[in-house]
C-alpha atoms as a PDB file:
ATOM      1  CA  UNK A   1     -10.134   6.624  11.432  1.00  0.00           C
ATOM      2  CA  UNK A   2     -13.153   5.384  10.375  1.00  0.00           C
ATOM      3  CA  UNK A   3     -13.647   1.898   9.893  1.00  0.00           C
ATOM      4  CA  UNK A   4     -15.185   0.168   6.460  1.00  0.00           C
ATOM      5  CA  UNK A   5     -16.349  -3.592   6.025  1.00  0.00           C
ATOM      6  CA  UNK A   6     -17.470  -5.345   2.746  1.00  0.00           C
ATOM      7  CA  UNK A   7     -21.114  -6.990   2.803  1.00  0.00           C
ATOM      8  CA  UNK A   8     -22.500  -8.622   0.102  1.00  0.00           C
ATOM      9  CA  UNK A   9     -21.256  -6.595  -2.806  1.00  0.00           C
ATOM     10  CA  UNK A  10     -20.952  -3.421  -1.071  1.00  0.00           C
ATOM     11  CA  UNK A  11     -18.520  -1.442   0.929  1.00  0.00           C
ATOM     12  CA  UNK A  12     -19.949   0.527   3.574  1.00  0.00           C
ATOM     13  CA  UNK A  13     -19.003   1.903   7.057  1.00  0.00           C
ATOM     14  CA  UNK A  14     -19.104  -0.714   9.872  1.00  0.00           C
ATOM     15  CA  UNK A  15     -21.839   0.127  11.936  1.00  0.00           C
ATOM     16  CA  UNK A  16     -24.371   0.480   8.790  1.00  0.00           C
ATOM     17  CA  UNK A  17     -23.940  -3.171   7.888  1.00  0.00           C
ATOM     18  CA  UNK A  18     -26.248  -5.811   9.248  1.00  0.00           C
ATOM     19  CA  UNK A  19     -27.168  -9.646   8.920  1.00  0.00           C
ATOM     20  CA  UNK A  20     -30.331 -10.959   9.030  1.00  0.00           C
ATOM     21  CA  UNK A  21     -31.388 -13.063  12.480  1.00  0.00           C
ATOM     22  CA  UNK A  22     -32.715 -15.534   9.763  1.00  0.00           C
ATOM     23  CA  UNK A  23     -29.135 -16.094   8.431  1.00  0.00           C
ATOM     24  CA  UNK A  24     -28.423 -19.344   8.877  1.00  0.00           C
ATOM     25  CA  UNK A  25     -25.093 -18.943  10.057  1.00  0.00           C
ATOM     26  CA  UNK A  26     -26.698 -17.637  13.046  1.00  0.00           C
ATOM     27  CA  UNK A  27     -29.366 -20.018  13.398  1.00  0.00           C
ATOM     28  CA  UNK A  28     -27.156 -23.029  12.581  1.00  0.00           C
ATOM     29  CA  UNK A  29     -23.768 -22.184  12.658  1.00  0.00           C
ATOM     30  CA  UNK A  30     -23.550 -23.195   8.954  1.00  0.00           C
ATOM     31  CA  UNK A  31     -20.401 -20.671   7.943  1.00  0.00           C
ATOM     32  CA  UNK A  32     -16.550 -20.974   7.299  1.00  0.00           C
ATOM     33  CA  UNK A  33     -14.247 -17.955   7.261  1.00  0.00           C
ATOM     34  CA  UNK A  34     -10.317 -17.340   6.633  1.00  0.00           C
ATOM     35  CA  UNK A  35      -7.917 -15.286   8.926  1.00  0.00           C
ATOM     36  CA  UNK A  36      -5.003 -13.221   8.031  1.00  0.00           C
ATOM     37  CA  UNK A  37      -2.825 -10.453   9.167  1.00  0.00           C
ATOM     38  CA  UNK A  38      -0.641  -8.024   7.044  1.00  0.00           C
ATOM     39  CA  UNK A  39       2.957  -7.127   6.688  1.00  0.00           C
ATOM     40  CA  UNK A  40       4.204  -3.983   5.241  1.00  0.00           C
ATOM     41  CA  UNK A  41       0.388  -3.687   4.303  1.00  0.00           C
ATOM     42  CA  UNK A  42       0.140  -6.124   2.372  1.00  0.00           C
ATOM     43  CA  UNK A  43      -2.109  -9.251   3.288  1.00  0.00           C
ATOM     44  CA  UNK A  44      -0.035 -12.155   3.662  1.00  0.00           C
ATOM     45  CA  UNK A  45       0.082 -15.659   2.063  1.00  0.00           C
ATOM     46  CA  UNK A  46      -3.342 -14.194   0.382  1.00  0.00           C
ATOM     47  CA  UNK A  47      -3.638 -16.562  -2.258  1.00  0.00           C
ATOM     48  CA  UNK A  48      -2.727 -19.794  -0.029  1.00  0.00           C
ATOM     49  CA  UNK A  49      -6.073 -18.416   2.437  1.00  0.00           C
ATOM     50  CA  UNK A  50      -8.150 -17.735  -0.831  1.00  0.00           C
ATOM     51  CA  UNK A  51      -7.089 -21.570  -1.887  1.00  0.00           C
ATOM     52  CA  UNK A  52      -8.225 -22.651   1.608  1.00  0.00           C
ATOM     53  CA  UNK A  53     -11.557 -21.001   1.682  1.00  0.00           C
ATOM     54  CA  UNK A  54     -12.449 -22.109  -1.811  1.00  0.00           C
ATOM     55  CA  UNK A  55     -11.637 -25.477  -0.230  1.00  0.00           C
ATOM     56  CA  UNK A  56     -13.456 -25.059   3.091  1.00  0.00           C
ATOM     57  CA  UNK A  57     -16.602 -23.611   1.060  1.00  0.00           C
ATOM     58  CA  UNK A  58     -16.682 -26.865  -1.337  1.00  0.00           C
ATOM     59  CA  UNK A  59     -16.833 -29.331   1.607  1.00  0.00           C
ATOM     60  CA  UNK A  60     -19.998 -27.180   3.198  1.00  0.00           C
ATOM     61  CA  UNK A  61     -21.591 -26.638  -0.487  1.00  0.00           C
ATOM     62  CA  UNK A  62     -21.116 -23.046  -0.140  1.00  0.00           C
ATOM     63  CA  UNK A  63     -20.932 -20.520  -2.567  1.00  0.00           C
ATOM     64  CA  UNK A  64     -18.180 -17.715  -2.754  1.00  0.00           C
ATOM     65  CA  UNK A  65     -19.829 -15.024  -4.833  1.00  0.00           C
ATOM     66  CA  UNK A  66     -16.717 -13.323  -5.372  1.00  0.00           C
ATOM     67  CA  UNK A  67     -13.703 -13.656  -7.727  1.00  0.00           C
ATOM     68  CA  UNK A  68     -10.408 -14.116  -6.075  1.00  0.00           C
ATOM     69  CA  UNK A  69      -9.117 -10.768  -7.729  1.00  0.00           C
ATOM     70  CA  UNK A  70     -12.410  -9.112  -6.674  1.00  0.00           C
ATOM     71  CA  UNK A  71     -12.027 -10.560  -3.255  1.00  0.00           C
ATOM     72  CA  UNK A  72      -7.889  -9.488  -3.145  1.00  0.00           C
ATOM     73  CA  UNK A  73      -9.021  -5.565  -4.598  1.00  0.00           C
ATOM     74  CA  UNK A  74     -11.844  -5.544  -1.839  1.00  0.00           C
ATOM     75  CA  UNK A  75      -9.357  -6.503   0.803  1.00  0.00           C
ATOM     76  CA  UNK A  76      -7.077  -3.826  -0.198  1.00  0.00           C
ATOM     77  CA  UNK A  77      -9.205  -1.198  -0.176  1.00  0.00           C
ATOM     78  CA  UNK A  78     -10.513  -2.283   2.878  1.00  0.00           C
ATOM     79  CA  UNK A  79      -7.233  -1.686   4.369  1.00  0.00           C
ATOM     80  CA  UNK A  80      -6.582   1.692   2.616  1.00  0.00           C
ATOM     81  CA  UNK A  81      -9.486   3.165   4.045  1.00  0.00           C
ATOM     82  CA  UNK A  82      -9.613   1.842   7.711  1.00  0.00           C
ATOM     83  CA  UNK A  83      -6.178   0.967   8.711  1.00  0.00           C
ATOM     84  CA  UNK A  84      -4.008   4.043  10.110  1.00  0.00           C
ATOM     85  CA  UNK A  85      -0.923   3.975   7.218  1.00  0.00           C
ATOM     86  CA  UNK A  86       1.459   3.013  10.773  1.00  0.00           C
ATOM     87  CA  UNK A  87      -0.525   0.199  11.333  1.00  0.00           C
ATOM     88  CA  UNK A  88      -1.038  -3.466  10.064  1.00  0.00           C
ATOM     89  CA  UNK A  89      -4.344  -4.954   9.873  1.00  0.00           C
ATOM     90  CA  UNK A  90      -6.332  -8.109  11.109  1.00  0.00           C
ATOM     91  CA  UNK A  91      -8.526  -9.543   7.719  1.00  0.00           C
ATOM     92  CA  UNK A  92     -11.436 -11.927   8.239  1.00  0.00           C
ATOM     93  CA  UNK A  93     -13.707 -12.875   5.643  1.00  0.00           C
ATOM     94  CA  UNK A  94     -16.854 -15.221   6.812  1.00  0.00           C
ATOM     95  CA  UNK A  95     -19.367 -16.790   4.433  1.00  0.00           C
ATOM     96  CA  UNK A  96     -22.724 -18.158   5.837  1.00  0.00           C
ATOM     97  CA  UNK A  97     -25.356 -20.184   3.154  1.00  0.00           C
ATOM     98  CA  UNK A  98     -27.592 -16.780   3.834  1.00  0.00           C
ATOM     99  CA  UNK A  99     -31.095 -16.560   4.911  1.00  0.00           C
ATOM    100  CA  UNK A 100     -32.619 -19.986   6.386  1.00  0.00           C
ATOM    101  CA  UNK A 101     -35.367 -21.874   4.391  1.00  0.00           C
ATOM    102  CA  UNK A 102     -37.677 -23.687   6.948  1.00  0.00           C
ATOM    103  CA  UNK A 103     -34.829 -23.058   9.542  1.00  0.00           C
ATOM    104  CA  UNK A 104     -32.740 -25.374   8.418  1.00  0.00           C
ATOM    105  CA  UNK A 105     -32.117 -25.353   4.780  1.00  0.00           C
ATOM    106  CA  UNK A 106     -30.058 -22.433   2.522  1.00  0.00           C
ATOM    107  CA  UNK A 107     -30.201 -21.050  -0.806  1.00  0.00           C
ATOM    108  CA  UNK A 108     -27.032 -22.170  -2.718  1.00  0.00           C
ATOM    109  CA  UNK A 109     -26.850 -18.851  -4.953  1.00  0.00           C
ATOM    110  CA  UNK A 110     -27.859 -15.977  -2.145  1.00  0.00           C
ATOM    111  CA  UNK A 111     -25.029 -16.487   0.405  1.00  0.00           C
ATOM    112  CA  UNK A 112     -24.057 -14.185   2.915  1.00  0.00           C
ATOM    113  CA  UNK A 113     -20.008 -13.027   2.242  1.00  0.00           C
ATOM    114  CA  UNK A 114     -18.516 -10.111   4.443  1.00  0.00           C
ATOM    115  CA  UNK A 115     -15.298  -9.126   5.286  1.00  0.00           C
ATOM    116  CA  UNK A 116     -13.606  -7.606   7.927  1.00  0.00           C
ATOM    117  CA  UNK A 117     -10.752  -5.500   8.615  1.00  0.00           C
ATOM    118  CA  UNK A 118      -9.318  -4.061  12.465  1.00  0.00           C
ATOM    119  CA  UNK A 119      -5.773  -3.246  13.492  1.00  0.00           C
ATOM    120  CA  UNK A 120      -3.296  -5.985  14.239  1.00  0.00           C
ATOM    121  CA  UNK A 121      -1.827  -5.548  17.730  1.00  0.00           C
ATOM    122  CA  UNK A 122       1.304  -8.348  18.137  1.00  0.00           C
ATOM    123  CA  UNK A 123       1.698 -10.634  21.085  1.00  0.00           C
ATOM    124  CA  UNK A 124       3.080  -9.211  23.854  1.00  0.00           C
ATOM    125  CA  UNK A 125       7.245 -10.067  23.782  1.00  0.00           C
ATOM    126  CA  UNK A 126       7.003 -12.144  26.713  1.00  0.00           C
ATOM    127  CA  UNK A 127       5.562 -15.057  25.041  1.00  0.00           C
ATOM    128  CA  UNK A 128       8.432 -14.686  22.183  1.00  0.00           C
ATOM    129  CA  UNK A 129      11.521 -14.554  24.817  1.00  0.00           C
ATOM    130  CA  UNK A 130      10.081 -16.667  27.098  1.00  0.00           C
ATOM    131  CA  UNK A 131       7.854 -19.172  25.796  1.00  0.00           C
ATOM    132  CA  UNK A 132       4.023 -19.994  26.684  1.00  0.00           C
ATOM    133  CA  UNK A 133       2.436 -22.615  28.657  1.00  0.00           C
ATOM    134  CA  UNK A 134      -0.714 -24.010  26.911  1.00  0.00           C
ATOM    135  CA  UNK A 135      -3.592 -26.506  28.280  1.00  0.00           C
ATOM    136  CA  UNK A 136      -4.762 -30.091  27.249  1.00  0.00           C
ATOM    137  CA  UNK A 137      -8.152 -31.031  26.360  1.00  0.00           C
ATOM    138  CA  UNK A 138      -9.538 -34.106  24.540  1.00  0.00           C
ATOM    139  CA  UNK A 139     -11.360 -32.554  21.399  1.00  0.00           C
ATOM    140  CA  UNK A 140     -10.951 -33.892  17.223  1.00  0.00           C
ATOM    141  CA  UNK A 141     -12.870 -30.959  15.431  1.00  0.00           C
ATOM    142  CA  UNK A 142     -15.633 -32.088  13.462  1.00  0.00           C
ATOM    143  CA  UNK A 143     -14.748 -30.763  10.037  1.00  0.00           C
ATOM    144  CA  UNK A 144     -11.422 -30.677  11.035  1.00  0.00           C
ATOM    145  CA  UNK A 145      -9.147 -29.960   7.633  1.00  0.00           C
ATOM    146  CA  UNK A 146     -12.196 -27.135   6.784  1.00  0.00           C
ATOM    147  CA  UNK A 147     -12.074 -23.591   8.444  1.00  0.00           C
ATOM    148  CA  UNK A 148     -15.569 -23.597   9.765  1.00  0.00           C
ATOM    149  CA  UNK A 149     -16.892 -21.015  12.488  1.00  0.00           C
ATOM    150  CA  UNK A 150     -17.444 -23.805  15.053  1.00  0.00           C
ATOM    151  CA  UNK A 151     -15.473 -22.525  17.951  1.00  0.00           C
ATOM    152  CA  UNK A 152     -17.717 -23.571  20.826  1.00  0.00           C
ATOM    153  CA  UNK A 153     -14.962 -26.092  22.100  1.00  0.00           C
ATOM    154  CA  UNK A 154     -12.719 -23.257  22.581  1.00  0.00           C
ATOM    155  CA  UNK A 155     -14.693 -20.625  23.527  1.00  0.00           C
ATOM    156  CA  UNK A 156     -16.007 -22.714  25.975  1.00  0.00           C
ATOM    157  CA  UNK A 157     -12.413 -23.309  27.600  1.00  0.00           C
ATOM    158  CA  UNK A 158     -11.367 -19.826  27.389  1.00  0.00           C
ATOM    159  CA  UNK A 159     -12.027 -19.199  31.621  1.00  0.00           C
ATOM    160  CA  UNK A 160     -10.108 -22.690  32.475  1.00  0.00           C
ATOM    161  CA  UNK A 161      -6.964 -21.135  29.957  1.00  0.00           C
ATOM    162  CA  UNK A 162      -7.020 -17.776  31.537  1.00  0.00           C
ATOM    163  CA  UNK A 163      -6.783 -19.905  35.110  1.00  0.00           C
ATOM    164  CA  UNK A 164      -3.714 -21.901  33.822  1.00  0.00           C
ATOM    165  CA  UNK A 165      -1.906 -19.199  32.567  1.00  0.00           C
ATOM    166  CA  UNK A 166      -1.898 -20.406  29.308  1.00  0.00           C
ATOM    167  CA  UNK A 167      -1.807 -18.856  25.578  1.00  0.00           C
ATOM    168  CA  UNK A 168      -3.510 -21.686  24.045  1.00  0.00           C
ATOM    169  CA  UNK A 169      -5.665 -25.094  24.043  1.00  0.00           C
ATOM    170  CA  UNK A 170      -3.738 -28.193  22.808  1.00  0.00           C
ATOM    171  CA  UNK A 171      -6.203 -30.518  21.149  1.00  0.00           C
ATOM    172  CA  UNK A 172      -5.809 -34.449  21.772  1.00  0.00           C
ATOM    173  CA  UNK A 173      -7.701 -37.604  20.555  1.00  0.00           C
ATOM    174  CA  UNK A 174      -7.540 -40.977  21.081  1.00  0.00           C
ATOM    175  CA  UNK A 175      -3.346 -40.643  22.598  1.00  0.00           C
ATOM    176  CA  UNK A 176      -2.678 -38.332  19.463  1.00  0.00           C
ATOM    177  CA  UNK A 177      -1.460 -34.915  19.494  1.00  0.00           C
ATOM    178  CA  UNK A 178      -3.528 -32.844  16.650  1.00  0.00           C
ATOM    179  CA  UNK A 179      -3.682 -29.333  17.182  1.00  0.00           C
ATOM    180  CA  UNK A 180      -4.097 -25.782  19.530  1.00  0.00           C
ATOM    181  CA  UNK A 181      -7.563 -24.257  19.355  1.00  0.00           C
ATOM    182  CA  UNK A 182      -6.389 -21.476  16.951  1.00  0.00           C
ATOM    183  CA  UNK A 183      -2.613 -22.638  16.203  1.00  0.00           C
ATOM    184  CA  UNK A 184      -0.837 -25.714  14.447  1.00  0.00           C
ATOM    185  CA  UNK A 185       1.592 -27.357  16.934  1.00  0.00           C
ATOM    186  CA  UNK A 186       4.948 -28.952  16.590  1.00  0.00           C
ATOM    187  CA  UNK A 187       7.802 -30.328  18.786  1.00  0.00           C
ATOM    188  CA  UNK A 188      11.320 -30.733  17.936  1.00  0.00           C
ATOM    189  CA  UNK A 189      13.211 -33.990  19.407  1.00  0.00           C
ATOM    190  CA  UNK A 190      17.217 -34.513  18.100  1.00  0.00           C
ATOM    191  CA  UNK A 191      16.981 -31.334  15.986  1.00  0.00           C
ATOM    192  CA  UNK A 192      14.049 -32.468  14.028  1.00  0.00           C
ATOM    193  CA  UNK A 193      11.124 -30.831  13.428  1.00  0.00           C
ATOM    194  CA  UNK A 194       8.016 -33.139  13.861  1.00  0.00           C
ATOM    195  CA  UNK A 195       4.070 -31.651  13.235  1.00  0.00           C
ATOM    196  CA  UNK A 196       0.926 -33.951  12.745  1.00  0.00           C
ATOM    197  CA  UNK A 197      -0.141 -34.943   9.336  1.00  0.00           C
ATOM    198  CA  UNK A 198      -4.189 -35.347   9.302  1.00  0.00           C
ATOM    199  CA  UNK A 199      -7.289 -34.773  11.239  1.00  0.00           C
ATOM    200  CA  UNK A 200      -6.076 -30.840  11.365  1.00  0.00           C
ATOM    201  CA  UNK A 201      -6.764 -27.539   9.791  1.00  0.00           C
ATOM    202  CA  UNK A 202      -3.602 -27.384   7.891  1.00  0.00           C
ATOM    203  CA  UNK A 203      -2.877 -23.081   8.617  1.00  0.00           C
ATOM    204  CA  UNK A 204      -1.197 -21.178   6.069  1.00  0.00           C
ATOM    205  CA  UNK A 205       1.845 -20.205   8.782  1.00  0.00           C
ATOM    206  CA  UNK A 206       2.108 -23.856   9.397  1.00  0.00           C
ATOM    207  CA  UNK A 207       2.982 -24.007   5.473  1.00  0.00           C
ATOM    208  CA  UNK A 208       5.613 -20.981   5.753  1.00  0.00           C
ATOM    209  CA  UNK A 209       6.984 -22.485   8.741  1.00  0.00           C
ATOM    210  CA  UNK A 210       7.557 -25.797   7.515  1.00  0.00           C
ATOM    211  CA  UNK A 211       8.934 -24.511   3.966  1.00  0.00           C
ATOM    212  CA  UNK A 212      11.776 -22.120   5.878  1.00  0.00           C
ATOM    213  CA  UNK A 213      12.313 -25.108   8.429  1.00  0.00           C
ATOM    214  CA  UNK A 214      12.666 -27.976   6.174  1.00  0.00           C
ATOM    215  CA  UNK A 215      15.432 -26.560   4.158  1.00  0.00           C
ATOM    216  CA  UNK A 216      17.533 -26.177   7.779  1.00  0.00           C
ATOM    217  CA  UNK A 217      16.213 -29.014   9.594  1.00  0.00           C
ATOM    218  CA  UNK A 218      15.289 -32.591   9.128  1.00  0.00           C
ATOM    219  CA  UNK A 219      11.662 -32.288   9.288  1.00  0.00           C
ATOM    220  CA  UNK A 220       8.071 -34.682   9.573  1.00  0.00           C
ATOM    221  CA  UNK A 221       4.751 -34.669   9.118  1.00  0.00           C
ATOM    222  CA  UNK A 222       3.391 -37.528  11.229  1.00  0.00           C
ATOM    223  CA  UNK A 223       1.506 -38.801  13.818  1.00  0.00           C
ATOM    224  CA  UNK A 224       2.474 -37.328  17.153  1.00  0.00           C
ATOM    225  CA  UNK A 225       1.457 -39.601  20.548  1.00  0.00           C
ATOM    226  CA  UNK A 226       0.705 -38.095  23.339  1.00  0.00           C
ATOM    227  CA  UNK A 227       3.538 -39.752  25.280  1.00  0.00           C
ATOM    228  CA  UNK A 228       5.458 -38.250  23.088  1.00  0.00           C
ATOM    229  CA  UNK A 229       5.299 -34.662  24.388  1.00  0.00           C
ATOM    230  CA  UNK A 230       6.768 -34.584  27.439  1.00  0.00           C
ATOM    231  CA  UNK A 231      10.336 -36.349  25.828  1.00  0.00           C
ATOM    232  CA  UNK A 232      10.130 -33.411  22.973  1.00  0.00           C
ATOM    233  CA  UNK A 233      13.362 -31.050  23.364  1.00  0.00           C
ATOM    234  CA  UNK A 234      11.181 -28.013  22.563  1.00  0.00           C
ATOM    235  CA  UNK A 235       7.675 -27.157  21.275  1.00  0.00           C
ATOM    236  CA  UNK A 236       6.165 -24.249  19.690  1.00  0.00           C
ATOM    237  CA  UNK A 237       2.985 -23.321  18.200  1.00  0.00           C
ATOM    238  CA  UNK A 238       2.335 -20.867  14.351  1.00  0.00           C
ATOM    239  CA  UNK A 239      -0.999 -19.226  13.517  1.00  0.00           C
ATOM    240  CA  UNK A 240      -1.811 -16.034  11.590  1.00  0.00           C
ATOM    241  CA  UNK A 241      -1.914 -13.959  14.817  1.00  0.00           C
ATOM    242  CA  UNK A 242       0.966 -15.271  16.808  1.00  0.00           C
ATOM    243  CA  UNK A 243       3.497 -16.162  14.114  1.00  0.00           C
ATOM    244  CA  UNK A 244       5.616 -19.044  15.659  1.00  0.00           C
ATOM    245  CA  UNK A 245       5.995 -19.025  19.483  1.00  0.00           C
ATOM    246  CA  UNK A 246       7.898 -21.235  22.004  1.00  0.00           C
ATOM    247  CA  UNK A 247       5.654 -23.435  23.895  1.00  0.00           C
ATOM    248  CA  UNK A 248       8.124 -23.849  27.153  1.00  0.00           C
ATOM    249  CA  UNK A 249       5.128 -25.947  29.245  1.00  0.00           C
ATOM    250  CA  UNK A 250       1.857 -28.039  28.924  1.00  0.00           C
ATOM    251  CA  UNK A 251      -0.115 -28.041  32.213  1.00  0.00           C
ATOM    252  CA  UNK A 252       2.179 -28.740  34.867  1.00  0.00           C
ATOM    253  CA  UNK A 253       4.920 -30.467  33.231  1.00  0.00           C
ATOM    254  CA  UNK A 254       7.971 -28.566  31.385  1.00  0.00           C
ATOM    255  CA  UNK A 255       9.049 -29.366  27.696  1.00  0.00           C
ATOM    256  CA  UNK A 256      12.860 -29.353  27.642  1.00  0.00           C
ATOM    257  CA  UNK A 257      14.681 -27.899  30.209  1.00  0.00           C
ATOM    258  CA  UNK A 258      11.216 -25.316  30.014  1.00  0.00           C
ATOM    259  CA  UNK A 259      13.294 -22.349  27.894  1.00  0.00           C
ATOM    260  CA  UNK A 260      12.989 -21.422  24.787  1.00  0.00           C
ATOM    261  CA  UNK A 261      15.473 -23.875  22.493  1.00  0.00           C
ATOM    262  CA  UNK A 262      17.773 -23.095  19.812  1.00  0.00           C
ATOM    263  CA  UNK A 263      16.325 -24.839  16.530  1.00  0.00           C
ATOM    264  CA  UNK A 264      12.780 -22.952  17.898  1.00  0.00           C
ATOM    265  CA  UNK A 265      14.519 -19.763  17.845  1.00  0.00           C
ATOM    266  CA  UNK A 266      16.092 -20.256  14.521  1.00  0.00           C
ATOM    267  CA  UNK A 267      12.266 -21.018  13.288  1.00  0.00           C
ATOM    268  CA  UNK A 268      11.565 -17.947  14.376  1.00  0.00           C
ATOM    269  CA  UNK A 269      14.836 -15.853  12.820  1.00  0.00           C
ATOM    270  CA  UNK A 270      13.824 -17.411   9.916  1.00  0.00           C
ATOM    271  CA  UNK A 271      10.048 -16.219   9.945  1.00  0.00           C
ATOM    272  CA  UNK A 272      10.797 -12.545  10.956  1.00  0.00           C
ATOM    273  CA  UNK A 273      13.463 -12.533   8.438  1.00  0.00           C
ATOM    274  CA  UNK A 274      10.778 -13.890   6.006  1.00  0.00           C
ATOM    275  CA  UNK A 275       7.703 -11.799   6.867  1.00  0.00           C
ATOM    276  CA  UNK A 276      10.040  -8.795   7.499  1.00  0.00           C
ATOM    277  CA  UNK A 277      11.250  -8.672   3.506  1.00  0.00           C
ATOM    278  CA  UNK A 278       7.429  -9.602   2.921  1.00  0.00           C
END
């Protein structure tokens, strides 16, 4: 099946589109962009993401050039004509201040918006039975409550994860617990569900997860110490791509009894149940 992307205005097939090497998201990184999957074809928690990169584009001074109901029509055409009907799809949308002035300065009304569509292949099972490990690194995000395309951090640390056997990259700062490179985190202790507060991207599955969780568990939004992690009765991680998943293990050091616990499976019940009636 042939595969279509939207670029500035237009939809075309992906390999005619092109960027300029003078776009300044290339020559300065100076882009945010939202993330989203699909269930039963239809992109999920759309309007939350569209909230968050209206958000993410006023902290940057960026322009969106597109309506929301122009963006949500584009999206779904998108997926019409490049997604096999059997399939669900992986959406990105990126938006870049456009071609660089003097290398270094953009044109607030000639941004560059594209968006992107692929098919959405799930985590293997393993991780969902079984539980992931993940790795600790010291890292706050600069920019850290916008959805900017500054990934060097984790892209960076991808070898050292694939050594430790791990799904993700925990974040840390100053003895707090923040974040995974690409995932919210949380830990349950006593049946309650505890996930930081600030100085994170706040991820639209985080929202879902805490609105099913809250109304079956006592649950917090706090500060989270790193000392507190390895007393946590279970752990688990949500993002767009991975839904919620056990986290059974940080470095060398089990969280629980280092299986998958019961209130972390009922999370997860809960968000099947929710995303399968989606």
């Amino acid at each position: 099946m042939r595969t279509f992307c939207y670029l500035n205005g237009k939809i075309l097939p992906l390999e005619k589109a092109s960027v300029s090497v003078y776009d300044i998201g290339l020559l300065r990184g100076f882009a945010i962009y939202e993330a989203l999957v699909t269930y039963n074809r239809k992109p999920f928690q759309l309007d939350d993401h569209l909230t968050r990169f209206r958000r993410s584009a006023k902290s940057l001074a960026l322009k969106i050039p597109d309506s929301d109901s122009k963006i949500r029509a584009t999206i779904n055409e998108l997926v019409r004509r490049s997604i096999p009907k059997n399939k669900e799809a992986i959406i990105r949308f990126i938006l870049t201040g456009g071609k660089a002035i003097d290398g270094i300065d953009y044109e607030y009304e000639k941004p560059t918006f594209y968006i992107l569509v692929e098919d959405f292949n799930e985590l293997p099972k393993k991780y969902l039975e079984n539980g992931c490990s993940l790795i600790m690194f010291e890292q706050q995000r600069q920019f850290a409550e916008s959805k900017t395309t500054n990934y060097i951090q984790a892209v960076l640390l991808q070898k050292a994860r694939k050594k430790g056997g791990a799904l993700e990259i925990l974040y840390v700062s100053n003895g707090k617990v923040l974040e995974a490179s690409t995932s919210n985190f949380f830990i349950v202790k006593n049946n309650t569900v505890i996930t930081a507060k600030s100085g994170i991207l706040k991820g639209i599955t985080r929202k879902v997860t805490i609105d099913l969780a809250k109304s079956h568990f006592p649950l917090k939004e706090r500060e989270i110490k790193v000392k507190e992690l390895y007393s946590a009765d279970e752990a688990f991680i949500t993002s767009s791509f991975k839904d919620v998943v056990p986290v059974v293990k940080i470095g060398s050091r089990r969280i629980g009894n280092g299986k998958v616990g019961p209130v972390t499976k009922e999370i997860m019940r809960l968000f099947k149940e929710y995303t399968s009636n989606y």
